[in-house]
Protein backbone atom coordinates (compact mmCIF):
# COMPACT_ATOMS: atom_id res chain seq x y z
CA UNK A 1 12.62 97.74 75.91
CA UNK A 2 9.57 98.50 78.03
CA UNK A 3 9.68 98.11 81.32
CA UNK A 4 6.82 98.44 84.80
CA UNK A 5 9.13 100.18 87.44
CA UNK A 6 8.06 101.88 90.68
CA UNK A 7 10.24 104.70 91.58
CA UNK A 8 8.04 104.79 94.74
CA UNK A 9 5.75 102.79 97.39
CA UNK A 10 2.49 103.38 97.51
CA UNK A 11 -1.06 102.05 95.64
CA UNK A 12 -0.43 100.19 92.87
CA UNK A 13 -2.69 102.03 90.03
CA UNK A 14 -0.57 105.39 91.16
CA UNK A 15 2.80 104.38 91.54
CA UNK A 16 3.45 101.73 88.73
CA UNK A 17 4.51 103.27 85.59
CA UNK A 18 5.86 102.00 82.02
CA UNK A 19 8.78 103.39 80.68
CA UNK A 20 11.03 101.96 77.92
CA UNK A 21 14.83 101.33 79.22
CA UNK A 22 18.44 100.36 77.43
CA UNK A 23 18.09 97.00 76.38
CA UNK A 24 20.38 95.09 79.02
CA UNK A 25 23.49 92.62 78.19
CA UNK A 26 24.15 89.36 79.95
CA UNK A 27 27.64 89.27 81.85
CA UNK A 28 29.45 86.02 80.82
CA UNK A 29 28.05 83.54 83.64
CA UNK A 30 24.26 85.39 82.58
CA UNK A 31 21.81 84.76 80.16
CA UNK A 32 18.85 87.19 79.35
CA UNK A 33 15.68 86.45 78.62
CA UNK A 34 12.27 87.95 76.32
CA UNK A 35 9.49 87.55 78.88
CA UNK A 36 6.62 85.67 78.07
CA UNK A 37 4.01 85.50 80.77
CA UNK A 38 4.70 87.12 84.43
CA UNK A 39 1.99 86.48 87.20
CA UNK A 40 0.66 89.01 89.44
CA UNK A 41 1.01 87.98 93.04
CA UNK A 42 -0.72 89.71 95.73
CA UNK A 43 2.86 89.61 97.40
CA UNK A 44 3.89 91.86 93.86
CA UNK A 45 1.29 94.14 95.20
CA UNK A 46 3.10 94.11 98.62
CA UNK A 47 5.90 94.42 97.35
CA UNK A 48 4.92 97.92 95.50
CA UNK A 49 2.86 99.28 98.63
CA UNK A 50 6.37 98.50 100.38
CA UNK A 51 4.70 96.30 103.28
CA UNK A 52 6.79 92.43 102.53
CA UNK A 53 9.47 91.24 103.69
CA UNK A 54 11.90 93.65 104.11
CA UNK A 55 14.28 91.20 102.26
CA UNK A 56 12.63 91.19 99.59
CA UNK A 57 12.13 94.62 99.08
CA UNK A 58 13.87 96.26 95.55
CA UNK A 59 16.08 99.24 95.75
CA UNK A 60 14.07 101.64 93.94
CA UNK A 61 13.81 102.46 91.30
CA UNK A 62 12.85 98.46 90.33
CA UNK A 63 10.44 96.32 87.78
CA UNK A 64 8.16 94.11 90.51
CA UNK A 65 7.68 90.74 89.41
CA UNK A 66 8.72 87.51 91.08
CA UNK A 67 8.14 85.22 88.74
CA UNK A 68 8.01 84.21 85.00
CA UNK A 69 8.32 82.23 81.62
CA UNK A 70 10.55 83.52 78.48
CA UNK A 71 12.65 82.96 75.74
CA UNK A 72 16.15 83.04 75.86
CA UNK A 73 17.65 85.34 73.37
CA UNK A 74 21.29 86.14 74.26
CA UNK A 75 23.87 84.47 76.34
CA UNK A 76 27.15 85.66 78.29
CA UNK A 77 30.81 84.18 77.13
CA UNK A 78 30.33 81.09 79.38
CA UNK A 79 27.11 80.18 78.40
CA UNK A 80 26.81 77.76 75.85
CA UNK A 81 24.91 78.96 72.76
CA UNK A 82 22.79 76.16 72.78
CA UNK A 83 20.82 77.75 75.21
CA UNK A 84 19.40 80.39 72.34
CA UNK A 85 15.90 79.78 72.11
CA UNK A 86 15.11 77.51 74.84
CA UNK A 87 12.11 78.08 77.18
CA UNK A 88 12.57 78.59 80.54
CA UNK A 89 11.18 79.54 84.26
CA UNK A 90 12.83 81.55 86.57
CA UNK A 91 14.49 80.70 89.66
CA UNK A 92 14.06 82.99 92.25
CA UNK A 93 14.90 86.09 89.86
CA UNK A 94 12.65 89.44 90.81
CA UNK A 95 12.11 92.25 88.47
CA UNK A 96 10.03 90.27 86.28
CA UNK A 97 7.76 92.85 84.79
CA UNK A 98 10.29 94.10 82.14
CA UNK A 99 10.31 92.43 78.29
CA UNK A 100 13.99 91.35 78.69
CA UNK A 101 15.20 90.12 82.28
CA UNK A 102 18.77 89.16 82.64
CA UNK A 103 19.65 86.35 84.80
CA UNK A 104 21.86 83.73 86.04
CA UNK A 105 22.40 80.95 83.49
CA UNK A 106 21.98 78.14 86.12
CA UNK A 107 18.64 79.70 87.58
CA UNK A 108 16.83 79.82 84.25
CA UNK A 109 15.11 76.44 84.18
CA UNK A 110 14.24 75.02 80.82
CA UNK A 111 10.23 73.98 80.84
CA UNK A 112 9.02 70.91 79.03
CA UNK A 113 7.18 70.54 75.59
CA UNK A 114 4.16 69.78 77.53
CA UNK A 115 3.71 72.64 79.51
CA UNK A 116 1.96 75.48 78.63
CA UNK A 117 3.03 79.04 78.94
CA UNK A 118 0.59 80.11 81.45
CA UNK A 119 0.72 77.13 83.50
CA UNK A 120 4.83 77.22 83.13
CA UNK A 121 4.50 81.20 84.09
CA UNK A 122 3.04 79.81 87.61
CA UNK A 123 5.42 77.12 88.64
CA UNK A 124 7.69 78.51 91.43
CA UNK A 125 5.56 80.52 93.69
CA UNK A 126 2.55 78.39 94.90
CA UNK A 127 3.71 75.15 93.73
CA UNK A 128 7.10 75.16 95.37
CA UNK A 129 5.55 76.45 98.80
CA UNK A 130 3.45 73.34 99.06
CA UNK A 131 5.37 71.23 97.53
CA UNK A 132 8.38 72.41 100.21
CA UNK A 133 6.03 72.70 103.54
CA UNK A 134 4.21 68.97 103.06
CA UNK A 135 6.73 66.98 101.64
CA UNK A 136 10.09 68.56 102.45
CA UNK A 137 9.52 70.38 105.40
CA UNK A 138 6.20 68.17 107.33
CA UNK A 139 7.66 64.96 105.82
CA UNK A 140 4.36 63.76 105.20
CA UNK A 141 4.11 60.46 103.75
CA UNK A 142 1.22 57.63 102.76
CA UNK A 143 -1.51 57.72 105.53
CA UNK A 144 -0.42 60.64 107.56
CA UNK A 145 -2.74 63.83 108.28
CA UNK A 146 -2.24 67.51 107.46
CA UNK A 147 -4.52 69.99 109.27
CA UNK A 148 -4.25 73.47 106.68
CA UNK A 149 -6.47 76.69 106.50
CA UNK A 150 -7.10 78.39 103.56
CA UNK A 151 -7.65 75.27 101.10
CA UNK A 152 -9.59 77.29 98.81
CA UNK A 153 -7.00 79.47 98.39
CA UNK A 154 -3.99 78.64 95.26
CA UNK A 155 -1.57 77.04 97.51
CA UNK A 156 -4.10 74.91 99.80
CA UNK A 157 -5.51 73.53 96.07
CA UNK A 158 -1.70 72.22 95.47
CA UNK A 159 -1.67 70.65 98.85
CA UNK A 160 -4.51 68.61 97.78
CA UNK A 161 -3.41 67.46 94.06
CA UNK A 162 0.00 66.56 96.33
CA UNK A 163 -1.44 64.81 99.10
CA UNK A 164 -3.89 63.01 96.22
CA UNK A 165 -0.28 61.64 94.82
CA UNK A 166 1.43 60.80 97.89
CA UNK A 167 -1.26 59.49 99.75
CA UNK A 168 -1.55 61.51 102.71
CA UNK A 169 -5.00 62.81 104.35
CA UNK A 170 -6.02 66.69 104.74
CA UNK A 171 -8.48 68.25 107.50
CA UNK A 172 -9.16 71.47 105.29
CA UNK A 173 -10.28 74.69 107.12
CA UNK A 174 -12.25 77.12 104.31
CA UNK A 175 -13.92 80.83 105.17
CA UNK A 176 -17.28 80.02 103.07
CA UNK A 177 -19.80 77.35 103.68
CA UNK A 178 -20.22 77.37 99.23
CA UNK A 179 -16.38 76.13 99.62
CA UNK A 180 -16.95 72.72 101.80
CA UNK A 181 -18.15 70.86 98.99
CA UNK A 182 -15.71 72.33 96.25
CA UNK A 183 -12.95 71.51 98.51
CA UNK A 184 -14.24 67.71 99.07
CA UNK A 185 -14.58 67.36 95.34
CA UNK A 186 -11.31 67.96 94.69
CA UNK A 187 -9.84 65.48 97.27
CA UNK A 188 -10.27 66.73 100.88
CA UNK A 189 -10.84 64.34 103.36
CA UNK A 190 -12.27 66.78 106.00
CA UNK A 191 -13.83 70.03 105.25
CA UNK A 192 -14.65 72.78 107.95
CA UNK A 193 -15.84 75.99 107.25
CA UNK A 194 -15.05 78.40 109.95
CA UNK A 195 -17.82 80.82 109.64
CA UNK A 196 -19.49 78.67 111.72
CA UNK A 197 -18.94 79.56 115.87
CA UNK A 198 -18.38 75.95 116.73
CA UNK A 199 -15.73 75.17 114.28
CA UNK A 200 -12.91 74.77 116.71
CA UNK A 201 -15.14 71.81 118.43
CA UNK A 202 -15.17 70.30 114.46
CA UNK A 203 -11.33 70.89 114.48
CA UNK A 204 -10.81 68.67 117.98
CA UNK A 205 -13.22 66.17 116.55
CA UNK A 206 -11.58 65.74 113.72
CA UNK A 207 -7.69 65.27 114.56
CA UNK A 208 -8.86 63.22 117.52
CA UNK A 209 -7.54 63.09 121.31
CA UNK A 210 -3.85 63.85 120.73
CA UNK A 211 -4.43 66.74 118.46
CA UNK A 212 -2.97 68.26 115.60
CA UNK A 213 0.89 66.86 114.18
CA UNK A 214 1.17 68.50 111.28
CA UNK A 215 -0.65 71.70 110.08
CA UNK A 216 -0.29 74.71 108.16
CA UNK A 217 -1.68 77.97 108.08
CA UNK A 218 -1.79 81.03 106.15
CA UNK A 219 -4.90 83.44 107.79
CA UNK A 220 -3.14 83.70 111.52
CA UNK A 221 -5.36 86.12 113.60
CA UNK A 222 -8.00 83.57 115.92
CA UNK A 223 -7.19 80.77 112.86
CA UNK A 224 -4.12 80.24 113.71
CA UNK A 225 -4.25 80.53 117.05
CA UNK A 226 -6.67 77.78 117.59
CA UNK A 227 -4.59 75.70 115.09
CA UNK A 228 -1.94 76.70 117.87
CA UNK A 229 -3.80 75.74 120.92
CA UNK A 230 -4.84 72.24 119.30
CA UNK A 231 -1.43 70.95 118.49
CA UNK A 232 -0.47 67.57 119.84
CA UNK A 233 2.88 66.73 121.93
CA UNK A 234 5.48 67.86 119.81
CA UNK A 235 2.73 68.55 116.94
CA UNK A 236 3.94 71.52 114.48
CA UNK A 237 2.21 74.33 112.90
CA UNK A 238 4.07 76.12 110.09
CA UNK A 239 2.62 79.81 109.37
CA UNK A 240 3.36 81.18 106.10
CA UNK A 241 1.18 83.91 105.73
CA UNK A 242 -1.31 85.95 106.93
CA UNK A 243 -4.66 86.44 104.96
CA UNK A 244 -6.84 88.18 107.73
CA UNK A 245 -4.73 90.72 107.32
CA UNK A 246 -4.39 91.38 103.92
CA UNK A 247 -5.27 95.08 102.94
CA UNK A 248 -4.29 95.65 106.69
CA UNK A 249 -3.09 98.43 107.81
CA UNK A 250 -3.94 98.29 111.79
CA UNK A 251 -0.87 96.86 113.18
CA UNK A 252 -3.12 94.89 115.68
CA UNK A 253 -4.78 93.09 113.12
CA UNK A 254 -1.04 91.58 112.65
CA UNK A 255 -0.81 89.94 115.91
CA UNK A 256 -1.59 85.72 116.52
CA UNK A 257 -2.41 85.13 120.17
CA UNK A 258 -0.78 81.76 120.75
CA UNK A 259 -2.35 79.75 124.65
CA UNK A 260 1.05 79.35 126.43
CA UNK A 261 0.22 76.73 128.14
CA UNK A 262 -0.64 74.67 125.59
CA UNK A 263 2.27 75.32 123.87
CA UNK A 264 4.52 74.85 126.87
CA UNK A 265 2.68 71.35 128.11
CA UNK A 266 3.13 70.21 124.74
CA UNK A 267 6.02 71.23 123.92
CA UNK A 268 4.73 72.39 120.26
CA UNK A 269 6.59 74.35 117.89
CA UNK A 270 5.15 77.10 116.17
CA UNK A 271 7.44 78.36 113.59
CA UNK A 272 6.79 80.88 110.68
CA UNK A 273 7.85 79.68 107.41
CA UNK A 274 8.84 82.04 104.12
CA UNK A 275 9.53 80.46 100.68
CA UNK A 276 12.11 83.38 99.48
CA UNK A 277 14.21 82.61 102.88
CA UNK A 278 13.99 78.28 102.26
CA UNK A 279 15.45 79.14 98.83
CA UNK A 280 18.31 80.74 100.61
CA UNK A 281 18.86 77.86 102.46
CA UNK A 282 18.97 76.05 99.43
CA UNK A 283 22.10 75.25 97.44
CA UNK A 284 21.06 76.25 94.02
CA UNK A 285 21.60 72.61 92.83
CA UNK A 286 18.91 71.35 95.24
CA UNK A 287 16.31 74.10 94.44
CA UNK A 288 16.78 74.09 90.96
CA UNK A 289 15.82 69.84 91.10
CA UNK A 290 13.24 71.14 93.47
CA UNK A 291 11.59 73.40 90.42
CA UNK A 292 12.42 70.55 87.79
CA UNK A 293 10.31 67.99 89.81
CA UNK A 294 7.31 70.20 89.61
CA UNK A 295 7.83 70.94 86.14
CA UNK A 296 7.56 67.17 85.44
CA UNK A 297 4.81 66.96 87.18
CA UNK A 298 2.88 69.57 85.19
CA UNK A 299 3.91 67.95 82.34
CA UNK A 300 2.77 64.54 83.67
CA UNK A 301 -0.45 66.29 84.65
CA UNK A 302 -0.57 65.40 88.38
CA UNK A 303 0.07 69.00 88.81
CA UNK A 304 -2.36 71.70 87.77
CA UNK A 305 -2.11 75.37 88.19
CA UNK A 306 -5.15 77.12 88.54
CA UNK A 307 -6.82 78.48 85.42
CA UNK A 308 -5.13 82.13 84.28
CA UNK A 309 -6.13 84.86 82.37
CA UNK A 310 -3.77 87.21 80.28
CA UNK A 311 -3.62 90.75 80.69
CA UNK A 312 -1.62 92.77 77.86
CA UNK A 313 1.17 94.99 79.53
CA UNK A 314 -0.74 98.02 78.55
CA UNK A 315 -3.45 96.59 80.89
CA UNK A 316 -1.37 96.22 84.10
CA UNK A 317 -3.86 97.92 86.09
CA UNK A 318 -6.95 95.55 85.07
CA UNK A 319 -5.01 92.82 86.65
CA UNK A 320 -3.89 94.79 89.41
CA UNK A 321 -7.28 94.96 90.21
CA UNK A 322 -8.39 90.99 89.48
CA UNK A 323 -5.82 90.21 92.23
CA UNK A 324 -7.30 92.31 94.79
CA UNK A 325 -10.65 90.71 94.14
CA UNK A 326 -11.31 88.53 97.13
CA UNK A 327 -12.65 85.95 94.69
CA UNK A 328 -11.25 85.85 91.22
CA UNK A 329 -11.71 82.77 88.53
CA UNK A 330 -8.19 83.16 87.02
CA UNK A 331 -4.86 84.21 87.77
CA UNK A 332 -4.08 87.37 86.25
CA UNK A 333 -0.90 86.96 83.96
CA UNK A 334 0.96 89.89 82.78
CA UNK A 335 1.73 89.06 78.85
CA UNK A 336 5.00 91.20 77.53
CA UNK A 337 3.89 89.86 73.50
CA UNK A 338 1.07 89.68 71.35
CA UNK A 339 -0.74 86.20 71.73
């Protein structure tokens, strides 16, 4: 079978390679799967340049990948052979750029009739990190507020099909002024765009005297430390990323200056958040409902992934680069058959 490995870190276009490898065999609790459709992440790209989370980093040498729809097409001893043929997402399996992926029988998730491949091939990442951090995590319910940065970005477009179902509100920070009035379209209540010097003024306008509850933010640098500063008496901020920093390399660029005393006098927590880690946390039972929820919901179509574009395996390097584009129209999709 072929196979994208990385027997080193480094750039992407110099250290990913295709190879073809022994077909693998399931073990009897496993099942293995013929990958369909495998997204490229720009944490994939992290992954390979060896700068995530150290957790998350693959012995080498390893397939990158972190996501993923298939067909199964063998099953272990224990696995009933019903299972042969049926659809399925991944649950928190890496190595995804490979035709054939083995994995656990119970984290293969079978997909609905109504979902399509690419939109089925983008259901754990994004999805599941704002589905988790708004209604899991924040709580949020009808007629509360969520202060988040980045809304243009894939996650902060979830947040507002979510809070559009549930019925909260969202003050939506965005980096360009041609974003304000994409980002009310679709939903948000409040949209600030922080290339403008008074935006923190805005901000305080906005959430009112108390100040911010319930945010989150995925820029850090002077973003999230004003998100910090702003945060009402006992108010939370979750961080789960850090886009001012990507393609960083100066480890100052890395840092979040957080006011003490407003986070003292408060008594505001601060707390980073990481979707691979809340998985672990997870009893496979409860994350696997988690992923079958949003499933439904795609099917339903109160759910949409963004629009995605298929690159052929052969190609891996085209969509390499369409993720590194600061502003791309689809989500590159790495596609292990002919369409």
């Amino acid at each position: 079978m072929r196979a994208l490995i990385i027997e080193k870190n480094g750039e992407p276009s110099a250290v990913v390679q295709s190879c073809e490898l022994p077909e693998p065999t399931p073990g009897p609790t496993e099942l293995r799967v013929r990958m369909l459709l495998s997204p490229v992440h720009p944490s994939d790209l992290h992954v390979i340049r060896g700068r995530f989370a150290r957790q998350r980093q693959p012995e080498l040498p390893a397939s990158p990948g972190s996501e993923g729809v298939g067909i199964i097409d063998a099953v272990g001893s224990e696995v009933p052979s019903s299972r042969l043929g049926e659809r399925v997402v991944l649950l928190n399996v890496p190595g995804t750029w490979r035709e054939k992926v083995i994995s656990p029988a119970a984290r293969a998730i079978p997909v609905p009739a109504a979902v399509s491949d690419e939109d089925a091939a983008q259901a754990l990442v994004n999805p599941m990190t704002a589905w988790a951090m708004t209604m899991l995590e924040h709580e949020l319910g009808r007629g509360d507020w969520l202060v988040q940065s980045a809304a243009g970005s894939t996650v902060g477009r979830f947040v507002l099909q979510i809070a559009k179902t549930q019925g909260f509100h969202t003050i939506n920070l965005v980096r360009r002024h041609e974003q304000v009035a994409e980002i009310q379209s679709l939903g948000g209540d409040v949209v600030i765009c922080t290339a403008q010097d008074n935006w923190p003024e805005q901000l305080r306008e906005a959430v009112g005297g108390e100040g911010i509850v319930k945010a989150i933010d995925c820029v850090a640098g002077r973003t999230g430390a004003t998100l910090a500063r702003q945060l009402a008496p006992g108010g939370r901020l979750l961080v789960y990323g850090a886009l001012s920093t990507h393609r960083q390399t100066e480890p100052a660029a890395f840092e979040m200056p957080i006011f003490a005393p407003a986070l003292v006098y408060s008594a505001a927590e601060v707390r980073g958040w990481f979707l691979y880690l809340w998985l672990q946390r997870k009893s496979l039972l409860e994350s696997g409902e988690g992923l079958r929820s949003l499933l439904e919901q795609m099917a339903a179509g109160s759910l949409r992934p963004p629009a995605a574009r298929r690159y052929h395996f052969n190609d891996a390097l085209e969509a390499f680069a369409a993720t590194e584009r600061a502003a791309h129209d689809a989500k590159p999709l790495l596609a292990f058959a002919e369409s």
